[in-house]
C-alpha atoms as a PDB file:
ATOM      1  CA  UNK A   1     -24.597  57.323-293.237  1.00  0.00           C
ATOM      2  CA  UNK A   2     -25.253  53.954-291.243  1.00  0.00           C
ATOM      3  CA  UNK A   3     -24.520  54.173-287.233  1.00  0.00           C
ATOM      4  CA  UNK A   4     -21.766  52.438-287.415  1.00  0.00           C
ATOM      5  CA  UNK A   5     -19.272  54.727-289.811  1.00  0.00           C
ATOM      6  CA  UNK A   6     -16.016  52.753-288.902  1.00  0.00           C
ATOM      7  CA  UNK A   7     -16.908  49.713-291.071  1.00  0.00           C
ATOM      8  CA  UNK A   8     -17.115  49.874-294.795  1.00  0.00           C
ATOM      9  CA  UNK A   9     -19.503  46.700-295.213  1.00  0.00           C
ATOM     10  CA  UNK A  10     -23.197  46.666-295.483  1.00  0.00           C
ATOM     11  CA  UNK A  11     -24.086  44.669-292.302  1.00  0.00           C
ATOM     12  CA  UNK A  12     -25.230  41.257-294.099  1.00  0.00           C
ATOM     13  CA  UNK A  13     -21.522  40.704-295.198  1.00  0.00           C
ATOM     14  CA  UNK A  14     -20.595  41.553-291.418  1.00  0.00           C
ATOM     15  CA  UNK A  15     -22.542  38.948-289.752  1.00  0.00           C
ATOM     16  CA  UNK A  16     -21.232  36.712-292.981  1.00  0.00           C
ATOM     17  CA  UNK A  17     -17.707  37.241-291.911  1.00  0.00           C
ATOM     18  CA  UNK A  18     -18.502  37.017-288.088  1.00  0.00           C
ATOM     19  CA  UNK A  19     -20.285  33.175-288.767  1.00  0.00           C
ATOM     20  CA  UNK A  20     -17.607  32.783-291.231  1.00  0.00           C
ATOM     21  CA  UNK A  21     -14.455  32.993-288.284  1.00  0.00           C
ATOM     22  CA  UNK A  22     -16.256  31.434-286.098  1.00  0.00           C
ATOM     23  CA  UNK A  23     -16.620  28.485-288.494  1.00  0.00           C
ATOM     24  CA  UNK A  24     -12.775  28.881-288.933  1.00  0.00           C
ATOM     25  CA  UNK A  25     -11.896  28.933-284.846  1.00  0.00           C
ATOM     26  CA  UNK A  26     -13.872  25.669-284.939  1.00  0.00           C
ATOM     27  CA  UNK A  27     -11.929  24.252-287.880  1.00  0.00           C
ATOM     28  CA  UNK A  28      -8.563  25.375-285.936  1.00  0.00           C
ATOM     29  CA  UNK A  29      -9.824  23.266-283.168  1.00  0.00           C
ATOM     30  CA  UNK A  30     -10.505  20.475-284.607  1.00  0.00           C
ATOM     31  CA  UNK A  31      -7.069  20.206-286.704  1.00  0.00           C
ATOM     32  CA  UNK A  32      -5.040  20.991-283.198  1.00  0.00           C
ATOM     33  CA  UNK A  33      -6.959  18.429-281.758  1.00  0.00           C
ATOM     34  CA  UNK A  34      -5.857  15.715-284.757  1.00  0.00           C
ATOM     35  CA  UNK A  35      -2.365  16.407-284.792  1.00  0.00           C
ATOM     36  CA  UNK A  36      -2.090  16.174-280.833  1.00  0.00           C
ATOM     37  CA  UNK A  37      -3.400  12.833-280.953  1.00  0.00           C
ATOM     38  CA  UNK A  38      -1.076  12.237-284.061  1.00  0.00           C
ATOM     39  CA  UNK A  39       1.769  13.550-281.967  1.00  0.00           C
ATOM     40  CA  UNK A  40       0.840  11.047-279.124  1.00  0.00           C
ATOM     41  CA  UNK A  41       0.447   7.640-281.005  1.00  0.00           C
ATOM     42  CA  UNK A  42       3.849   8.551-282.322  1.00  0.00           C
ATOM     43  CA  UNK A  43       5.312   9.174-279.307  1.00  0.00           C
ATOM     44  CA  UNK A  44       3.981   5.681-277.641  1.00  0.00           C
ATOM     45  CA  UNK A  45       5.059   3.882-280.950  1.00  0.00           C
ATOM     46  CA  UNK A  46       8.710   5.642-280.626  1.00  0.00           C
ATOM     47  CA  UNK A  47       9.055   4.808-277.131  1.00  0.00           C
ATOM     48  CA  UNK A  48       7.805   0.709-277.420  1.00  0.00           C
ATOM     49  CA  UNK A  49      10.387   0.438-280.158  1.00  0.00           C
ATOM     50  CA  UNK A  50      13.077   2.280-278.291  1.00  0.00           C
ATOM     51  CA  UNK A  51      12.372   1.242-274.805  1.00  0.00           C
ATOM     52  CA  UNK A  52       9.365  -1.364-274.486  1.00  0.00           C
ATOM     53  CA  UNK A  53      10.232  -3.515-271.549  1.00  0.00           C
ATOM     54  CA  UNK A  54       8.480  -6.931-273.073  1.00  0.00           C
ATOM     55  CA  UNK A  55       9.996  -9.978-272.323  1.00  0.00           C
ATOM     56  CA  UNK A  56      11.868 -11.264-275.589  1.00  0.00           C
ATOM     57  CA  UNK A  57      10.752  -7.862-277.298  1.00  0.00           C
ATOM     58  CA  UNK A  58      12.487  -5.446-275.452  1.00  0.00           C
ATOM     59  CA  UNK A  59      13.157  -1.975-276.701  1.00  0.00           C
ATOM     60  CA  UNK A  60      16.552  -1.330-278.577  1.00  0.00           C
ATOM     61  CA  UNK A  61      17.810   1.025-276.102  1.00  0.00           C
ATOM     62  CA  UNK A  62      16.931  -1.916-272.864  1.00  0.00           C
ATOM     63  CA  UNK A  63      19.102  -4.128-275.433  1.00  0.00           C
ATOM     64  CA  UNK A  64      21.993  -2.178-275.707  1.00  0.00           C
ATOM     65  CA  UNK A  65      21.636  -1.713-272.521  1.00  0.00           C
ATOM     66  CA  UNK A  66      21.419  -5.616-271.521  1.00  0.00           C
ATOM     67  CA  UNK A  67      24.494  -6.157-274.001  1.00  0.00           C
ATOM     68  CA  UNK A  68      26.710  -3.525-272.216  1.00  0.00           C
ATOM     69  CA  UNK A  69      26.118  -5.021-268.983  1.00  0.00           C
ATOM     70  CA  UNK A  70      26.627  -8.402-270.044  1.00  0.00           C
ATOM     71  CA  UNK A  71      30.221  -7.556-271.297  1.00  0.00           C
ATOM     72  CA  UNK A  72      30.872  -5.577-268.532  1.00  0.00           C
ATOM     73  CA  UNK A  73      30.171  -8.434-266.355  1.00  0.00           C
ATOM     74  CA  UNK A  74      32.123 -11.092-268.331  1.00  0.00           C
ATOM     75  CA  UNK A  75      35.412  -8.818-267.744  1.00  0.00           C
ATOM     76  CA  UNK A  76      36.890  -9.822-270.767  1.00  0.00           C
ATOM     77  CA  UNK A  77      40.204  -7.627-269.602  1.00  0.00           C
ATOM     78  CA  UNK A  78      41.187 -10.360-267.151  1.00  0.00           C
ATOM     79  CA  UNK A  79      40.815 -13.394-269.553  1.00  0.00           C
ATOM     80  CA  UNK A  80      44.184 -12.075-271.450  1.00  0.00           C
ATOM     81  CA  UNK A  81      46.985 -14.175-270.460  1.00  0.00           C
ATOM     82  CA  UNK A  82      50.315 -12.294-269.643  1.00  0.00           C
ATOM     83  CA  UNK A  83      53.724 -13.241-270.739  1.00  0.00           C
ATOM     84  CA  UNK A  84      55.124 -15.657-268.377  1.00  0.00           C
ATOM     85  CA  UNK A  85      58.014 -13.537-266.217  1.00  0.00           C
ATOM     86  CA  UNK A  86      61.596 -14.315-267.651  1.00  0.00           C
ATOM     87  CA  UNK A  87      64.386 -16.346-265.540  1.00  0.00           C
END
């Protein structure tokens, strides 16, 4: 029997499968690494289209925004005229 009687492999197809995960941790590395940077550029592409602060390119949600204020500010409620106030 060979010294090591837990494992059922001859030892070249041990080492094979030792080379063979490291190979695969290296791999799993790599592809975290790609889709984090992925992940990012979409994040700073979402956030310049939502919120960029450019002048004349502004964000959608700093538009909104601008246009809320702006008709807020023109207080639109006081421009309707009331019924004059019977004799």
């Amino acid at each position: 029997m060979a010294a090591n009687s837990n494992c059922h492999f001859p030892r070249s197809q041990r080492s094979g499968k030792v080379g063979l995960r490291q190979s695969q941790a290296g791999q799993i590395v790599i592809e975290y690494i790609l889709l984090l940077a992925i992940a990012v550029a979409m994040a700073v592409l979402i956030t310049k289209t939502l919120i960029g602060r450019d002048p004349g390119n502004e964000g959608f949600v700093l538009a909104a925004w601008s246009e809320l204020l702006v008709q807020i500010g023109a207080d639109t409620a006081d421009d309707v005229k009331r019924p004059a106030a019977g004799p």
